[in-house]
Every structure is written in C-alpha cells, then in structure tokens.
Protein backbone atom coordinates (compact mmCIF):
# COMPACT_ATOMS: atom_id res chain seq x y z
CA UNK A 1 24.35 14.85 -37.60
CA UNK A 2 21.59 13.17 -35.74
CA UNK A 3 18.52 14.64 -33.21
CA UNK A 4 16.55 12.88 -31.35
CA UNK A 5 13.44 14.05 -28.86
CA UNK A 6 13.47 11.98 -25.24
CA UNK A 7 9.80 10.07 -24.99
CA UNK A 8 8.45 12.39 -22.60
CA UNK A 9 9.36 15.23 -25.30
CA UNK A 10 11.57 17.24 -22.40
CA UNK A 11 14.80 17.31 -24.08
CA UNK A 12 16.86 16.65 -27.29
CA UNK A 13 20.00 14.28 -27.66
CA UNK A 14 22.54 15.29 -30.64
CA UNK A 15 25.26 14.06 -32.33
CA UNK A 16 27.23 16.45 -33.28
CA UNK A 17 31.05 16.26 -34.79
CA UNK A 18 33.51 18.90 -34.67
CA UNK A 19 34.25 20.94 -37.36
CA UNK A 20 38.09 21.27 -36.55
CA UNK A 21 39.09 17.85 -35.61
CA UNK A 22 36.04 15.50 -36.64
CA UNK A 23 35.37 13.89 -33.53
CA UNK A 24 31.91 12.92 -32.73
CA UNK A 25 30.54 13.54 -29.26
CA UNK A 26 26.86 14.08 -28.20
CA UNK A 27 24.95 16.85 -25.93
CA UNK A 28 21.72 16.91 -24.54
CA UNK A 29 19.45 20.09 -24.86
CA UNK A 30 16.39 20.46 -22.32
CA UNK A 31 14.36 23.23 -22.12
CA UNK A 32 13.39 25.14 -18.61
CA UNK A 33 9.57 25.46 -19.20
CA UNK A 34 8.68 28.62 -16.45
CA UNK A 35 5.64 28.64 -14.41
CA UNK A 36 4.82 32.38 -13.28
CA UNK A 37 2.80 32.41 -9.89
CA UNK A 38 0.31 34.64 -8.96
CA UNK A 39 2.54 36.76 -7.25
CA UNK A 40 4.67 36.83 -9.96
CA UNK A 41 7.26 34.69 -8.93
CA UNK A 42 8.82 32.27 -11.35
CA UNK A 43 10.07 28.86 -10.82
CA UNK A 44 10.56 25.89 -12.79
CA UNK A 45 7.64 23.80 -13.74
CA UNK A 46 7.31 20.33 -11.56
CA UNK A 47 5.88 17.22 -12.66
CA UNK A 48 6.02 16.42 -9.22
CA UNK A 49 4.20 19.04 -7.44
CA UNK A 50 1.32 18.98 -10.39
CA UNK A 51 1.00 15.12 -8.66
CA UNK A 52 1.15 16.06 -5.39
CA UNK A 53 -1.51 18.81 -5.69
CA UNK A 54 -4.12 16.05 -7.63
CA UNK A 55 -3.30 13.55 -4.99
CA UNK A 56 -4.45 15.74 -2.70
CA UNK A 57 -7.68 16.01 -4.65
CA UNK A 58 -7.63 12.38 -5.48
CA UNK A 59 -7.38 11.35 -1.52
CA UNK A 60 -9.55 8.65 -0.76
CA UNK A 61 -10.54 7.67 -4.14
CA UNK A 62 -9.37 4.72 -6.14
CA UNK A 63 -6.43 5.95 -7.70
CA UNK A 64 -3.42 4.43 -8.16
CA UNK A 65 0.14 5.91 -8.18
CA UNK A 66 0.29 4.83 -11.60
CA UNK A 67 -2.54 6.68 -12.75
CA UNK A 68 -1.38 9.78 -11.22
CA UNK A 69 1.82 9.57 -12.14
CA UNK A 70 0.45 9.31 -15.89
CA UNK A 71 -1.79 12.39 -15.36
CA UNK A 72 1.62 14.00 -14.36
CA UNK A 73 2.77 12.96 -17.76
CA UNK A 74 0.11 14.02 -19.77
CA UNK A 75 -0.01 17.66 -17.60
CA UNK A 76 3.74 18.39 -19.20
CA UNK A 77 3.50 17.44 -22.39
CA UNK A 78 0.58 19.60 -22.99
CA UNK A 79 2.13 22.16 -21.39
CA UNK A 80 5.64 21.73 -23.74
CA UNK A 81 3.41 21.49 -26.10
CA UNK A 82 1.93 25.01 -26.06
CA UNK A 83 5.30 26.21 -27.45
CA UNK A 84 5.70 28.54 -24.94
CA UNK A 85 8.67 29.18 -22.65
CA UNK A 86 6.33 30.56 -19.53
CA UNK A 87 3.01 29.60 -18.54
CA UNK A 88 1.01 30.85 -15.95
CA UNK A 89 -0.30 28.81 -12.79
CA UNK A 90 -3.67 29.24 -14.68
CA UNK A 91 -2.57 27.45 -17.62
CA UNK A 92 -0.99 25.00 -15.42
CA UNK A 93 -4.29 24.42 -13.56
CA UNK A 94 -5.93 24.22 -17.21
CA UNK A 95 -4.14 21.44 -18.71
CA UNK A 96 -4.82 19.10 -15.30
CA UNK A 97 -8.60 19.60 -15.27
CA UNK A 98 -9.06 17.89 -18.42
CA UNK A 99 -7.23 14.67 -17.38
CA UNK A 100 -8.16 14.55 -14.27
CA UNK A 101 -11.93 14.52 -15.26
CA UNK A 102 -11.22 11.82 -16.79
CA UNK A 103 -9.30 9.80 -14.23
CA UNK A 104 -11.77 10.97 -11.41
CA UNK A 105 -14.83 13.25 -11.42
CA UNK A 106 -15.02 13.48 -7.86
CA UNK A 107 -11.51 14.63 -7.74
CA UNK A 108 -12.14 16.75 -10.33
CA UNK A 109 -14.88 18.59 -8.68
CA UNK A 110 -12.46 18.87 -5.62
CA UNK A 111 -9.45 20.10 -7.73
CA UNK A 112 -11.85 22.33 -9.63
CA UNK A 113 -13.51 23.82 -6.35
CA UNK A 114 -10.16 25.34 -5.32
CA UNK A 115 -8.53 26.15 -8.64
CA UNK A 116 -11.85 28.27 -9.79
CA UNK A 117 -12.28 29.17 -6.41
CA UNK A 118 -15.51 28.30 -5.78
CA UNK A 119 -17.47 30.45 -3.59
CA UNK A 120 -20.78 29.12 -3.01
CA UNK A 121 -23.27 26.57 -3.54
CA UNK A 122 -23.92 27.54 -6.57
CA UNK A 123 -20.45 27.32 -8.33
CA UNK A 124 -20.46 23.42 -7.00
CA UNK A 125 -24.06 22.96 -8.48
CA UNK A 126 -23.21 24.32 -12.04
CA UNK A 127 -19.68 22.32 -12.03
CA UNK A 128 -21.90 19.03 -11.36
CA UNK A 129 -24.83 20.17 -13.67
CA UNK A 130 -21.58 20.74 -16.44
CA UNK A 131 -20.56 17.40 -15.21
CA UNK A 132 -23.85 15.40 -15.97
CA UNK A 133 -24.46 17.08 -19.10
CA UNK A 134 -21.31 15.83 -20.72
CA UNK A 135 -21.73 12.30 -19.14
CA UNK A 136 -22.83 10.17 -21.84
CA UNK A 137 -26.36 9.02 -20.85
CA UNK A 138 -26.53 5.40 -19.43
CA UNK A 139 -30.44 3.58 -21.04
CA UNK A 140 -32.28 2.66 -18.42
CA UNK A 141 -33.55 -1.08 -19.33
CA UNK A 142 -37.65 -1.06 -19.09
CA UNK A 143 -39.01 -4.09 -17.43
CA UNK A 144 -40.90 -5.93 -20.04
CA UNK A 145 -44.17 -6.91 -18.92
C-alpha cells in the first residue's frame, strides 16, 4: 500500500493489508549492511565504532560531538549507498577519508597515516604535499607602497 525510507535511509516502513481478511498492519524492513575484516571475519557495520575510530584521530582538535556524530552519518549512507550487501574494512576506511578531510585535515592525516599504513617519512610528506595541492590557494595581499 504505502513505503516509506527512514531519514538516515537504513530501513523501510510498509503498510501492508492482508489479502485474506483486509486488515492493515505495518512492518519495518532494515537491511544488515556486512563489513568483512581483514581476517575475514564478518560483523555488522557500526556507526558507532566508525566514530569512535575518527575520534581517536580527531583527539585534541576542535571537534565537536556533533560534528562527528554527522561524519558517522554521512560514513553509512555512502556506504548503503554503494548497493552492496558487504563491504570491506577498505571501503569502510574509504568513505571516512573524504569527510573527514573535510571536517579536519590534521585528523585526516592521522586517520590516513594508519589506514594506508604509512611507513615512512615519505608517505606523510606526499599525503601533506596531496593536501596543499587541493587547498584552494589563499592571495597574499601586497603592501601597497
């Protein structure tokens, strides 16, 4: 009869009426969106521990619970989003860099350094060289003589 999707796109409500006896009732249809581990474990995903792994990137930086709790947000629904049923910690890790540059480049670059598994100097100097080239850049005003 009727379908509607939840705001944070998770599940479905339906009305529904029964074919027999006509009465209406409703049920509520969520999907279990998988995360495979690296070890090949599956679990269901978590808003929650997506949040508590950036605050741990995010400690001692100006962000709010709020904020975080948005990022959380915006992690699932691009991962629900990808249509798929299982996702890999990889894709997982994927879909909070992007946000999370934009809430925070330092906590970016800390997130970053342990999801890519940065080795060396190096890897930090060409994630802040990648960082600076996509920063918009800021005029520098001349002094006029």
């Amino acid at each position: 009869m009727d379908s509607r999707a939840s705001d944070d796109g998770s599940s479905i409500r339906r009305r529904r009426q029964c074919p027999d006896c006509s009465r209406r009732f409703t049920t509520v249809e969520t999907a279990t969106l998988m995360v495979i581990k690296r070890s090949g474990v599956t679990e269901p995903f978590s808003r929650e521990k997506v949040i508590s792994g950036v605050r741990k990137a995010c400690q001692g930086r100006p962000v709010t619970e709020d904020a975080l709790a948005q990022l959380g947000q915006r992690v699932e629904e691009c991962v629900r989003a990808s249509g798929s049923a299982e996702l890999s910690t990889h894709d997982v890790g994927l879909a909070i860099l992007g946000p999370l540059k934009e809430l925070d480049v330092v906590a970016y670059l800390r997130f970053a350094s342990v999801y890519r598994a940065f080795d060396n100097l190096e890897d930090f100097e060409a994630a802040i060289a990648e960082l600076r080239s996509e920063r918009p850049a800021v005029p520098v005003p001349v002094p006029v003589p």
